[in-house]
N, C-alpha and C. Protein backbone atom coordinates (compact mmCIF):
# COMPACT_ATOMS: atom_id res chain seq x y z
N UNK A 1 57.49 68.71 202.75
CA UNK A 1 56.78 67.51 202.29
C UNK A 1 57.55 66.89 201.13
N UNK A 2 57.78 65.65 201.34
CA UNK A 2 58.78 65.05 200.26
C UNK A 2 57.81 64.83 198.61
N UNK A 3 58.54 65.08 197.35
CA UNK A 3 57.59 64.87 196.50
C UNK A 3 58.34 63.30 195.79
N UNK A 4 57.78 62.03 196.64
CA UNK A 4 57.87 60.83 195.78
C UNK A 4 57.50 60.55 194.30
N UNK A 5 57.50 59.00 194.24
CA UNK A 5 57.22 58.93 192.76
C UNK A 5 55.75 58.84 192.33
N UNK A 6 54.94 58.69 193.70
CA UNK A 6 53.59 58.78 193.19
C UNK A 6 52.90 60.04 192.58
N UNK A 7 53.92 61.26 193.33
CA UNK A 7 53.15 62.61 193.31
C UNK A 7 53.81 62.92 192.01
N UNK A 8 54.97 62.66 191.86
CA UNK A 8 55.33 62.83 190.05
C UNK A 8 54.22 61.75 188.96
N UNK A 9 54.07 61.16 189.68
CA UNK A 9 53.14 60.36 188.26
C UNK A 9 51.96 61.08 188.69
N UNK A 10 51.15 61.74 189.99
CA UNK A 10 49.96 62.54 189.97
C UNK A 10 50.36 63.91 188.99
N UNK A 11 51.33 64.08 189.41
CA UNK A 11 52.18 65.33 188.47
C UNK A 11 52.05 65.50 187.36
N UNK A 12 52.11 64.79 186.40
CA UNK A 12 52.28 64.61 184.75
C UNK A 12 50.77 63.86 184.61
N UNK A 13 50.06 63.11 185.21
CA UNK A 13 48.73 62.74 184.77
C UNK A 13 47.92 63.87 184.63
N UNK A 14 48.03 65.14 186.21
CA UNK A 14 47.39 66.39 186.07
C UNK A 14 47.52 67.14 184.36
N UNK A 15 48.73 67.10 184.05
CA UNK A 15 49.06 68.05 182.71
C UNK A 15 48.93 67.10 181.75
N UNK A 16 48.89 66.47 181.86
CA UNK A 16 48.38 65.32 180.19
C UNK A 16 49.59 64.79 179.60
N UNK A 17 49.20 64.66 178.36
CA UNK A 17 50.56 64.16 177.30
C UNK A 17 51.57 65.12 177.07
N UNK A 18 50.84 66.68 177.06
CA UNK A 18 51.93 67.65 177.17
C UNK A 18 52.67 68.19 178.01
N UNK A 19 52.49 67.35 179.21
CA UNK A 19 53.78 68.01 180.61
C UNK A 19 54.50 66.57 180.84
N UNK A 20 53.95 65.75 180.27
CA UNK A 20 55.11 64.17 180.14
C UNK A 20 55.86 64.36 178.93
N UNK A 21 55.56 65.21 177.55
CA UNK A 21 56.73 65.53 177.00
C UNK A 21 57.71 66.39 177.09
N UNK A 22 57.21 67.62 178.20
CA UNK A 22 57.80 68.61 178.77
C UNK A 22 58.82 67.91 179.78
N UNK A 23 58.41 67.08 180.57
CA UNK A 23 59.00 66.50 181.10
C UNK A 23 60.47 65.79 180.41
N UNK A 24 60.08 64.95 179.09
CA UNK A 24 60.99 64.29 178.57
C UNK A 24 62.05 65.19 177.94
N UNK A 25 61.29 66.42 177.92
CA UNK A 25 62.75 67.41 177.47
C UNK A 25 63.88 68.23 178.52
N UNK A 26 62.84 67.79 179.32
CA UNK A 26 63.65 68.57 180.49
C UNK A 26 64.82 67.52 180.58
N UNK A 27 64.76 66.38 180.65
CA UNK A 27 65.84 65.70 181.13
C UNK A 27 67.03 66.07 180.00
N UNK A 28 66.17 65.59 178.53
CA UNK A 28 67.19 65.48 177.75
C UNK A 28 67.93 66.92 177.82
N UNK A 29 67.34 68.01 178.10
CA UNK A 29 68.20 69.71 178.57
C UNK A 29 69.41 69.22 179.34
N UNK A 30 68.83 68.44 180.02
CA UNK A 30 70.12 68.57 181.30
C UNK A 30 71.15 67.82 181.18
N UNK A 31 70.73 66.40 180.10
CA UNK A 31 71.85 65.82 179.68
C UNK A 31 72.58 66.51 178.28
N UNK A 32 72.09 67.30 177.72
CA UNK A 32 72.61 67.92 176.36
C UNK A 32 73.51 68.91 177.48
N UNK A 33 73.28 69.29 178.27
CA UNK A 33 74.31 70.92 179.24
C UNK A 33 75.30 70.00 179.82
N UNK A 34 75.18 68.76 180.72
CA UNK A 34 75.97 67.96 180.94
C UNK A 34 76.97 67.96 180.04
N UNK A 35 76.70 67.10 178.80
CA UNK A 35 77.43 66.78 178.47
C UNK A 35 78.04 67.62 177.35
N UNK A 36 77.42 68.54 177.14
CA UNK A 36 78.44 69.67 176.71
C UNK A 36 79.28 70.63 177.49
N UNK A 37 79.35 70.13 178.64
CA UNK A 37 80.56 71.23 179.56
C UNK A 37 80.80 69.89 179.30
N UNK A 38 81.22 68.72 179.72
CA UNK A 38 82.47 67.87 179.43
C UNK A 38 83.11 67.56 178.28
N UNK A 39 82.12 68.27 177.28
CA UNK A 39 83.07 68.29 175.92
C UNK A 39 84.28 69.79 175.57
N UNK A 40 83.02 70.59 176.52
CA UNK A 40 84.31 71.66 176.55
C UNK A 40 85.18 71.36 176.91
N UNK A 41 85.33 71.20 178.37
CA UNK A 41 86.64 70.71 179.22
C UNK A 41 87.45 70.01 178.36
N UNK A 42 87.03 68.76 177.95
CA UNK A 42 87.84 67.89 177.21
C UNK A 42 88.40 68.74 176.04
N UNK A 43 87.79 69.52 175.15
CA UNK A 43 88.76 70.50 174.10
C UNK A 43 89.59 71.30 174.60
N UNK A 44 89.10 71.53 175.97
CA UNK A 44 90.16 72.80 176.51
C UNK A 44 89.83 74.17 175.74
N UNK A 45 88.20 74.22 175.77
CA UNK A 45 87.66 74.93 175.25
C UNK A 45 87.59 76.81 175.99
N UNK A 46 88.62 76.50 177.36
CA UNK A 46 88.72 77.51 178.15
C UNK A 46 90.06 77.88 178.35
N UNK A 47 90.88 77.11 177.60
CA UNK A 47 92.72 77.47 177.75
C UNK A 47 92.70 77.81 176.68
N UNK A 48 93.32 78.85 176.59
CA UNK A 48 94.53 79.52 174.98
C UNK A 48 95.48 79.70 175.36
N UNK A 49 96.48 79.25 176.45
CA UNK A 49 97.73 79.39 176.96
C UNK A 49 98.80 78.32 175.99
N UNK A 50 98.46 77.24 175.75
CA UNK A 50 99.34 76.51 174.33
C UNK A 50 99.57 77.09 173.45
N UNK A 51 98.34 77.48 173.13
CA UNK A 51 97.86 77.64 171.53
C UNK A 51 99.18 78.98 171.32
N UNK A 52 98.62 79.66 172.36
CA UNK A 52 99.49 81.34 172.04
C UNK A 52 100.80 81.34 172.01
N UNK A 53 101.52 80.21 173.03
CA UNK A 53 102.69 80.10 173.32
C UNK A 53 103.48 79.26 171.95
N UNK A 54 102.13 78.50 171.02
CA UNK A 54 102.72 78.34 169.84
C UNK A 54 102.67 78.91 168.51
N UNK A 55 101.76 80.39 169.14
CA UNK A 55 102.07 81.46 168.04
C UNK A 55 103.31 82.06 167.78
N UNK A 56 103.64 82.68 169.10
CA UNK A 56 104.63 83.67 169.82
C UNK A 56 105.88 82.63 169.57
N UNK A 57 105.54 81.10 169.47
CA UNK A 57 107.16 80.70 169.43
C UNK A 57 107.64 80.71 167.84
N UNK A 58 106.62 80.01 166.95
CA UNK A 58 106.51 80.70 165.69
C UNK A 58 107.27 81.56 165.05
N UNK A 59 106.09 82.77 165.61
CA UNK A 59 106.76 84.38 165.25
C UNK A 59 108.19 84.38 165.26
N UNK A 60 108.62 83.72 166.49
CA UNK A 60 109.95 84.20 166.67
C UNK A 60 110.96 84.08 166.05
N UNK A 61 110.06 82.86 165.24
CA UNK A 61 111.29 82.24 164.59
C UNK A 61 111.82 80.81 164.77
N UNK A 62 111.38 80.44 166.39
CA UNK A 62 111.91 79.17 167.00
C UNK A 62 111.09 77.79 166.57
N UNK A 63 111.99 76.89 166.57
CA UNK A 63 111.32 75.26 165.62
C UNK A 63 109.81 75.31 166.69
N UNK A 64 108.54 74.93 166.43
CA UNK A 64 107.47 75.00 166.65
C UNK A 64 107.42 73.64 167.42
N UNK A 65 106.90 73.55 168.28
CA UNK A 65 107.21 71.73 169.37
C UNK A 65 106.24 71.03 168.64
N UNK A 66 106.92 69.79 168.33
CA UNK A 66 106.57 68.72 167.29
C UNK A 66 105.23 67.79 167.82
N UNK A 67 105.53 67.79 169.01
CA UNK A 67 104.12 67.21 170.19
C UNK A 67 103.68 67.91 170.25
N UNK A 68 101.89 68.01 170.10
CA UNK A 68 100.72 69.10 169.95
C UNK A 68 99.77 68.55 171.14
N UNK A 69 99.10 68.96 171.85
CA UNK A 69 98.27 68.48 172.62
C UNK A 69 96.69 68.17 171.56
N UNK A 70 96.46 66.86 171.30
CA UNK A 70 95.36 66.52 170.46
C UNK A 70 94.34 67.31 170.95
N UNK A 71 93.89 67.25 172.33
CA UNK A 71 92.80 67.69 173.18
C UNK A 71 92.34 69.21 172.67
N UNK A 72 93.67 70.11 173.02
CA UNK A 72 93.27 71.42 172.76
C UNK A 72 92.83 72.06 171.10
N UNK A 73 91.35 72.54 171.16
CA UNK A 73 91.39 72.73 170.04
C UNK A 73 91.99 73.93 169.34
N UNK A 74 92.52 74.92 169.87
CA UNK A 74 92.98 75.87 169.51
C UNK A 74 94.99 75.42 169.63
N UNK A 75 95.12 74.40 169.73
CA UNK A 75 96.08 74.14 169.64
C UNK A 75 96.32 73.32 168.35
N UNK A 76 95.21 72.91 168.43
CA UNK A 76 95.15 71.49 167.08
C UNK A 76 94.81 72.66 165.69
N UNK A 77 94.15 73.85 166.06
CA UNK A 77 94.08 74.38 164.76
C UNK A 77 95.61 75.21 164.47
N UNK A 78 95.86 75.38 165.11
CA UNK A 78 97.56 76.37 165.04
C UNK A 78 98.63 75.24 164.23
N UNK A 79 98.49 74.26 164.96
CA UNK A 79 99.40 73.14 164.53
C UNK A 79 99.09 73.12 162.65
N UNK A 80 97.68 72.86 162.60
CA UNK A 80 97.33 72.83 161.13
C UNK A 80 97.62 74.20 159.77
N UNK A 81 97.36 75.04 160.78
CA UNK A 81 97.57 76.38 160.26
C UNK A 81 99.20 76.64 159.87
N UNK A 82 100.01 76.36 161.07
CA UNK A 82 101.61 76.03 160.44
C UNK A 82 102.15 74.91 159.84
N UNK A 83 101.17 73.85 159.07
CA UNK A 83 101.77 73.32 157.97
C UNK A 83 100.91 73.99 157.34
N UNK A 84 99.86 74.25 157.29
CA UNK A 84 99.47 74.98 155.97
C UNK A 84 100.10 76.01 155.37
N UNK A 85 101.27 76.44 155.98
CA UNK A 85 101.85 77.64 155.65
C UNK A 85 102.80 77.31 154.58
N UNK A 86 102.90 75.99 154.10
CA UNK A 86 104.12 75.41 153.21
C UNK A 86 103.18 75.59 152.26
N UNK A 87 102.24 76.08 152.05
CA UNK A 87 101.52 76.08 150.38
C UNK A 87 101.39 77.12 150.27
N UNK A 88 101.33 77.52 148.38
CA UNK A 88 100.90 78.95 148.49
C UNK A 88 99.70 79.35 149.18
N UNK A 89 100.27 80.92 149.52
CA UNK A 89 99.21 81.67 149.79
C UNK A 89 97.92 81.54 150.06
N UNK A 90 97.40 81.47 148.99
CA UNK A 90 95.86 81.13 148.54
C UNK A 90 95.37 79.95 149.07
N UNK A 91 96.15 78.92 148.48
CA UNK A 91 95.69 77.84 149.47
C UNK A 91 96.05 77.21 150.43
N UNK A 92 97.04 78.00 151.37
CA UNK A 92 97.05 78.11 152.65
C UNK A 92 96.36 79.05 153.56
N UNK A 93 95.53 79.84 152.80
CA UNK A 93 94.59 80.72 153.72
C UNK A 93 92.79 79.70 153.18
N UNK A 94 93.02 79.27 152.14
CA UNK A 94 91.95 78.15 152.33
C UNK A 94 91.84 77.02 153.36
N UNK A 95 92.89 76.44 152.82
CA UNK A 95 93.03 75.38 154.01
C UNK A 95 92.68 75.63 155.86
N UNK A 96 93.26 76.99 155.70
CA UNK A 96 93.61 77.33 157.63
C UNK A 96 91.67 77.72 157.72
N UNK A 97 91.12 78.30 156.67
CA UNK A 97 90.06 78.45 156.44
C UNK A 97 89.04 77.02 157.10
N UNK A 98 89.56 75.92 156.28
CA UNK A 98 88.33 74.88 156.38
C UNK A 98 89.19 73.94 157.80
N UNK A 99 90.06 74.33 158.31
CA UNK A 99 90.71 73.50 159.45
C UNK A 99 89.87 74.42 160.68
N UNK A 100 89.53 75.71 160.38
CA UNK A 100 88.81 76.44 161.47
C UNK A 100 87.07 76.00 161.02
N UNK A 101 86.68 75.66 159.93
CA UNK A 101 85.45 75.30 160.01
C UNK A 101 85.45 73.79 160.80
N UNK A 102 86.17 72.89 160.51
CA UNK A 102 86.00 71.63 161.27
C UNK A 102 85.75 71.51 162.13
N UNK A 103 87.11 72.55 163.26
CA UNK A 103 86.95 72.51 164.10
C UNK A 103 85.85 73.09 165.22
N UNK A 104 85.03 74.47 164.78
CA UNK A 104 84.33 75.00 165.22
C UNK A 104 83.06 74.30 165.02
N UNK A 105 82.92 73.37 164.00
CA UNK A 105 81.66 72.73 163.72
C UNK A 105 81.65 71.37 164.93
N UNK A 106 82.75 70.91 165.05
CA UNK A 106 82.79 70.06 166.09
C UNK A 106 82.39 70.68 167.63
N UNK A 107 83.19 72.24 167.82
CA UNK A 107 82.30 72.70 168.80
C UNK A 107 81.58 73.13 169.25
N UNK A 108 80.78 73.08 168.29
CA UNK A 108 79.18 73.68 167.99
C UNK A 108 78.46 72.47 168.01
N UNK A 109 78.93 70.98 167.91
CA UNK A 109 78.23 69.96 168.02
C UNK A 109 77.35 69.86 169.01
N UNK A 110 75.85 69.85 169.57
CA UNK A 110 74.83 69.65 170.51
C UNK A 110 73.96 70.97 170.25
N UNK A 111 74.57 72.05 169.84
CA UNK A 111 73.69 73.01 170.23
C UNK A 111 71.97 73.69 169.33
N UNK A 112 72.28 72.22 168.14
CA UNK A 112 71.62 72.57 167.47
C UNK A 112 69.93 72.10 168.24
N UNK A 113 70.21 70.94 168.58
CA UNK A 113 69.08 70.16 169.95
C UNK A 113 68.62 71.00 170.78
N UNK A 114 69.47 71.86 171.43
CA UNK A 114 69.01 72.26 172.56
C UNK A 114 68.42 73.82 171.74
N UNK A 115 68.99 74.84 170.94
CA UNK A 115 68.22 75.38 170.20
C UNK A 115 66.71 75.10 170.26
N UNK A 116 66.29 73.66 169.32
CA UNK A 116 65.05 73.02 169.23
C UNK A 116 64.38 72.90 170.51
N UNK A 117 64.62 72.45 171.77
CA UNK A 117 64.43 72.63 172.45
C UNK A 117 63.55 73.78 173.19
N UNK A 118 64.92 74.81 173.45
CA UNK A 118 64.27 75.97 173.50
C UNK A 118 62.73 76.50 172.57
N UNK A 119 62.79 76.20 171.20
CA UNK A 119 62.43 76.77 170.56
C UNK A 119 60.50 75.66 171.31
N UNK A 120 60.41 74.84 171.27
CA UNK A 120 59.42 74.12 171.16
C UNK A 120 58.91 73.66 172.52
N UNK A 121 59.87 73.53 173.61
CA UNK A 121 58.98 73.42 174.55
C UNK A 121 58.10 74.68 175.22
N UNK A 122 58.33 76.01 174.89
CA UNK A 122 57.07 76.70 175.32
C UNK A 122 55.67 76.42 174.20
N UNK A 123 55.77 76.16 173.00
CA UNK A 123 55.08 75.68 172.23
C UNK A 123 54.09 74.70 172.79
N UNK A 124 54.64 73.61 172.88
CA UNK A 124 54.16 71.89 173.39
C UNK A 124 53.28 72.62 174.74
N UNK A 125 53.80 73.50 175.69
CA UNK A 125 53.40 73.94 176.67
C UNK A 125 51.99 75.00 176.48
N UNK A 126 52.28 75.54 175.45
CA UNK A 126 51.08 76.40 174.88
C UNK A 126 50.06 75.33 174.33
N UNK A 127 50.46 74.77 173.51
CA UNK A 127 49.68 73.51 173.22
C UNK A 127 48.82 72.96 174.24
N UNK A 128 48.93 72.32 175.19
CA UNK A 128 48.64 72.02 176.32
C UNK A 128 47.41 72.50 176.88
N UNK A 129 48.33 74.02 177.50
CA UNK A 129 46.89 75.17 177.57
C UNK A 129 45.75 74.97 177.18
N UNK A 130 46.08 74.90 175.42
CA UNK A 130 44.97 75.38 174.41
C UNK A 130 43.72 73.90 174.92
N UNK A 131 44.38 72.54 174.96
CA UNK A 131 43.67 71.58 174.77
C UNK A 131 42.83 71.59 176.10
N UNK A 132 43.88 71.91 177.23
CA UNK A 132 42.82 72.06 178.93
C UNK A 132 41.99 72.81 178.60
N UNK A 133 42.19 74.18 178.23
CA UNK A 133 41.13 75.15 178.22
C UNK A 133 39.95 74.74 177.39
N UNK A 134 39.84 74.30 176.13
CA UNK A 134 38.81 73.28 175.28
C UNK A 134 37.80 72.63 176.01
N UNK A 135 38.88 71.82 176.58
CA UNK A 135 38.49 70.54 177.68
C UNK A 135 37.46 71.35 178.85
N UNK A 136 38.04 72.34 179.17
CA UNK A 136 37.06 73.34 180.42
C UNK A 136 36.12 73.72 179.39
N UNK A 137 35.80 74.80 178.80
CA UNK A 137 35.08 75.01 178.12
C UNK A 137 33.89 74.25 177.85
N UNK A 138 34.32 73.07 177.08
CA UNK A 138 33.23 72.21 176.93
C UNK A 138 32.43 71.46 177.75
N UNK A 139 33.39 71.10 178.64
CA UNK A 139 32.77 70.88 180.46
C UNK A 139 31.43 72.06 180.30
N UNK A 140 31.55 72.80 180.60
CA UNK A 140 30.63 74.40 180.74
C UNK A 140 29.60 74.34 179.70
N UNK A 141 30.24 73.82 178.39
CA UNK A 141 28.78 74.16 177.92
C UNK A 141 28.12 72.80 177.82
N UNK A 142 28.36 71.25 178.11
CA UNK A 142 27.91 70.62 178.87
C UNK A 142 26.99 70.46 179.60
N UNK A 143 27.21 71.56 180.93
CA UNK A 143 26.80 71.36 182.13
C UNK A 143 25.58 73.14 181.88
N UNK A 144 25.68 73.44 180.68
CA UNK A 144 24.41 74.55 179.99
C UNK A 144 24.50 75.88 181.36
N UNK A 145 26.21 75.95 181.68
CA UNK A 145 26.67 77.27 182.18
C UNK A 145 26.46 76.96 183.30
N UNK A 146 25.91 76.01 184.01
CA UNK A 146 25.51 75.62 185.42
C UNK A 146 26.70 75.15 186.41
N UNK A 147 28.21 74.85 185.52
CA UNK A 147 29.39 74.48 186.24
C UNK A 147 29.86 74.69 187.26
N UNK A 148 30.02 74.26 188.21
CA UNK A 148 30.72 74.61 189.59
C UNK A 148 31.72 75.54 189.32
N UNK A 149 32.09 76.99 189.61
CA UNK A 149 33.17 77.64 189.07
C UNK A 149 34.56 77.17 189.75
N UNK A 150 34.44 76.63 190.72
CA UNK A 150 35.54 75.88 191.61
C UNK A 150 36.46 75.10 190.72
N UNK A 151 35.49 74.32 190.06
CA UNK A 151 35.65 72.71 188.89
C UNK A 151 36.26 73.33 188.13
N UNK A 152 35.50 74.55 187.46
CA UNK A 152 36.23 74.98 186.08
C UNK A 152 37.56 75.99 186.33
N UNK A 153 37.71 76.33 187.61
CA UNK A 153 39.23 76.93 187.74
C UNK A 153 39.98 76.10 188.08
N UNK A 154 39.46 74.64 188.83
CA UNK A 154 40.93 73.76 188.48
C UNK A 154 40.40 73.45 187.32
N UNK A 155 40.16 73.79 186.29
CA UNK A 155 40.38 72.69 184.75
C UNK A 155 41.46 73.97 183.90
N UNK A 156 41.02 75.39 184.22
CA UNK A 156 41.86 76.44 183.94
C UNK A 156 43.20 76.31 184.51
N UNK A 157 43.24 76.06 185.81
CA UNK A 157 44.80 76.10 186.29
C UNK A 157 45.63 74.94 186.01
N UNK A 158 45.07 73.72 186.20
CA UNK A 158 45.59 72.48 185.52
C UNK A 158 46.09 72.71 183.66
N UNK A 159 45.30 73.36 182.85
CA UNK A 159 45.46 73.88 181.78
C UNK A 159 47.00 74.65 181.41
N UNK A 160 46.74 76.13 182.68
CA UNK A 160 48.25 76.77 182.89
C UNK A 160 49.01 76.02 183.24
N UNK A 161 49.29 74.94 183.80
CA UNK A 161 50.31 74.15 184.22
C UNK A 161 51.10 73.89 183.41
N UNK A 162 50.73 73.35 182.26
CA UNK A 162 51.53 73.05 180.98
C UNK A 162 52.39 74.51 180.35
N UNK A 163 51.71 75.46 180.23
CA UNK A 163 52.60 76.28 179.60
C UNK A 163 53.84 76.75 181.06
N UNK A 164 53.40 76.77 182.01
CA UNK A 164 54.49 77.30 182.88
C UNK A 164 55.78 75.98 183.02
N UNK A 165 55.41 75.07 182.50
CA UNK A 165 56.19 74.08 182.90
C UNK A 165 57.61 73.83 181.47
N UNK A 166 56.51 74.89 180.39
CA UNK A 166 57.01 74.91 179.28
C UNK A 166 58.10 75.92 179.29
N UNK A 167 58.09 77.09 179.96
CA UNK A 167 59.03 78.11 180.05
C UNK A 167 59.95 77.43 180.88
N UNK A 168 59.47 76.57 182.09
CA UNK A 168 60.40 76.15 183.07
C UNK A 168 61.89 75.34 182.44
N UNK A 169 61.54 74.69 181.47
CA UNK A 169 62.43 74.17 181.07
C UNK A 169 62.86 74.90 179.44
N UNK A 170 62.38 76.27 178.93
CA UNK A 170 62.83 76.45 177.61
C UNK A 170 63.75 77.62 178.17
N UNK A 171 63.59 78.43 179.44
CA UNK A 171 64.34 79.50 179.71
C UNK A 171 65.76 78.93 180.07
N UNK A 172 66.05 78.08 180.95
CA UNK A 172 67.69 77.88 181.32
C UNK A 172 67.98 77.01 180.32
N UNK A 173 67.28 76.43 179.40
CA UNK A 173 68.10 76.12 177.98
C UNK A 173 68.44 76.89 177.48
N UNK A 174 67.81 78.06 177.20
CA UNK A 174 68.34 79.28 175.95
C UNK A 174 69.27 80.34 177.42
N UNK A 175 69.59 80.14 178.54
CA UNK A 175 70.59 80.57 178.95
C UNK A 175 71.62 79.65 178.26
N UNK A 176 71.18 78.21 178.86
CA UNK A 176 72.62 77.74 178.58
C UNK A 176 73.37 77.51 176.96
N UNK A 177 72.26 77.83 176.42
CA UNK A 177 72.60 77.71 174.77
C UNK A 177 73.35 79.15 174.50
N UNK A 178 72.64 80.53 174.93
CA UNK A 178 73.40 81.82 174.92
C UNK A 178 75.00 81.77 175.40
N UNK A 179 75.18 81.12 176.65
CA UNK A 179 76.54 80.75 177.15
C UNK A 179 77.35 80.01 175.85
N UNK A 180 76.95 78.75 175.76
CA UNK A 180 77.48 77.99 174.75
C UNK A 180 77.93 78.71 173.41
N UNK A 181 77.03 78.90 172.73
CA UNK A 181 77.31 79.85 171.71
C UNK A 181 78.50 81.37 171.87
N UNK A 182 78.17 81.95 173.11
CA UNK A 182 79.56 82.94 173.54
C UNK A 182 80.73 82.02 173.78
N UNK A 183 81.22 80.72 174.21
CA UNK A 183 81.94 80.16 174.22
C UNK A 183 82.68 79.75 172.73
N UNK A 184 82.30 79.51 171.64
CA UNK A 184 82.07 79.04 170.73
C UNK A 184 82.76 80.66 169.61
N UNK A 185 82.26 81.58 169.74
CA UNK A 185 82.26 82.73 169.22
C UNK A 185 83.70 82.91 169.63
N UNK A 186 84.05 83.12 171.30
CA UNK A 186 85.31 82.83 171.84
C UNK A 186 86.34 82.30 170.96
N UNK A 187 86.45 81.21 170.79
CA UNK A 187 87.41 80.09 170.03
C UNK A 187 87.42 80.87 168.98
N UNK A 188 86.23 81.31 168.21
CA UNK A 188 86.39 81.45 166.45
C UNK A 188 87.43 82.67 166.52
N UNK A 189 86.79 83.85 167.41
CA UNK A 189 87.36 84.61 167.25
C UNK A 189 89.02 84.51 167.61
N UNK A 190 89.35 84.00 168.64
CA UNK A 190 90.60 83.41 169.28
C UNK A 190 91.48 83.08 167.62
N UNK A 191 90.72 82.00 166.92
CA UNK A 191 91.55 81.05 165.72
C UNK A 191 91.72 82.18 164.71
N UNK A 192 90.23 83.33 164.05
CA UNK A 192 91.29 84.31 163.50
C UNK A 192 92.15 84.89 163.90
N UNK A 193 92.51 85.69 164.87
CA UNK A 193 93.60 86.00 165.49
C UNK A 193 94.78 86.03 165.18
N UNK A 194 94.75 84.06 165.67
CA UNK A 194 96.05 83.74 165.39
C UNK A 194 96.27 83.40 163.98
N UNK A 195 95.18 82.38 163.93
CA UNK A 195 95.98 82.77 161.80
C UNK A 195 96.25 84.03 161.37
N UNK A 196 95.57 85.32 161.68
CA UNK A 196 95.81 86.50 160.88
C UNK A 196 98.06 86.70 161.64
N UNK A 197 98.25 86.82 162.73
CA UNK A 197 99.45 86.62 163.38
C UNK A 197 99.97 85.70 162.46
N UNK A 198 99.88 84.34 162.79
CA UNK A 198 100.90 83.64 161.47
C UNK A 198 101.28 83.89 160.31
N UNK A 199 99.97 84.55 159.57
CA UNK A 199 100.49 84.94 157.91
C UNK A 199 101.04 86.70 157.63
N UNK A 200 100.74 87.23 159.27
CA UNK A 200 101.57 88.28 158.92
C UNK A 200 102.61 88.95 159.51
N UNK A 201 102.82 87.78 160.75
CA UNK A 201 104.14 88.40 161.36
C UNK A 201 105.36 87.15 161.80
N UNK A 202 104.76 86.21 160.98
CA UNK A 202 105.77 85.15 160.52
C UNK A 202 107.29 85.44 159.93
N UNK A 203 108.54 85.27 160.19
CA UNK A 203 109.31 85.29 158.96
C UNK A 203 109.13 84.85 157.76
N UNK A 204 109.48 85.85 156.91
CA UNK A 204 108.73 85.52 155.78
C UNK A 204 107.38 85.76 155.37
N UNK A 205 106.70 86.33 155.70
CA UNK A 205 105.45 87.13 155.65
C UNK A 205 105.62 87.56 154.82
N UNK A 206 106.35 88.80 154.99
CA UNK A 206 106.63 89.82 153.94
C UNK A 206 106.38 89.23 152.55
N UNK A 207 107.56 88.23 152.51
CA UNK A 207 107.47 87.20 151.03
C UNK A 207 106.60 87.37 150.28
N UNK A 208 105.74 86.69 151.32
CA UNK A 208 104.42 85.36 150.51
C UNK A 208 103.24 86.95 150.45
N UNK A 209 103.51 87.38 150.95
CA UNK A 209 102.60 88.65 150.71
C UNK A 209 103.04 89.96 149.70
N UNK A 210 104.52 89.65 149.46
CA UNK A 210 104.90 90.54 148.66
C UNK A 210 104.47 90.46 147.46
């Protein structure tokens, strides 16, 4: 049976104001996951094949390639990290410091939404519940316990509707936020790495550490 647009507007009239805002988060879920896999992609938030190949050329000793790929962010922090290496010490392990906060804060950009998300649509959905069940209730004492019990289990199940609709959309957010965030952890850990490699198996290491 096809579900048109009438049975979605019977849909959200059944659950009230709180499964039309459930609703409005669901979308925005799917455009916050959207469009944070195309921001990954676009950082190249899944390649470290540059980045490493401009550790290892580094190390070696060999001139570092002057063209950086903007895109990659683990490329764009290496690049920064080997000019930071022309300052002392100290504040070249600051600097490589706040060039890895930038950048990780940029790829942490969205997830704070969908967090919220997670966090509030089983809420809004509990909410919901609470107000159907009221709503039944008072029906009942109304009607001085005489209620059709038929009536008052759809006013109960119409009630549950809202909170199930609330998990429906807070559970594969906080998957996809768990993913995101392991992605994210990825990179950081990836960028110490290689800074710790640059400042200590650089020529000249020894030096600046002596």
């Amino acid at each position: 049976m096809a579900f048109d647009t009438q049975d979605a507007q019977q849909f959200l009239e059944t659950g009230g104001p709180a499964l039309v805002a459930i609703a409005v988060l669901s979308v925005l879920t799917l455009a916050i996951i959207l469009w944070k896999l195309w921001r990954l992609g676009l950082s190249g938030a899944w390649s470290s094949g540059q980045a490493t190949t401009m550790v290892e050329t580094a190390i070696a000793g060999h001139v570092a390639p002057k063209t950086v790929p903007t895109r990659n962010i683990r490329a764009r922090f290496v690049a920064g990290a080997l000019k930071a290496r022309g300052l002392p010490d100290a504040l070249a392990r600051e600097e490589v410091a706040r060039l890895a906060g930038l950048e990780l804060a940029a790829l942490r950009g969205g997830l704070r939404p969908l967090e919220l998300i997670v966090t509030i649509a089983p809420l809004i959905g509990l909410l919901g519940t609470v107000l159907g069940m009221i709503e039944a209730f008072q029906a009942l004492e109304t009607s001085a316990g005489q209620a059709d019990p038929a009536v008052l289990a759809g006013g109960i199940w119409e009630a549950l509707l809202t909170t199930a609709a609330g998990m429906a959309v807070a559970i594969p957010a906080a998957v996809a936020l768990s993913w995101f965030e392991g992605i994210c952890d990825r990179v950081q850990a990836d960028m110490e790495d290689m800074a710790t490699r640059l400042f200590t198996q650089m020529p000249g290491s020894q030096a600046r550490t002596g």
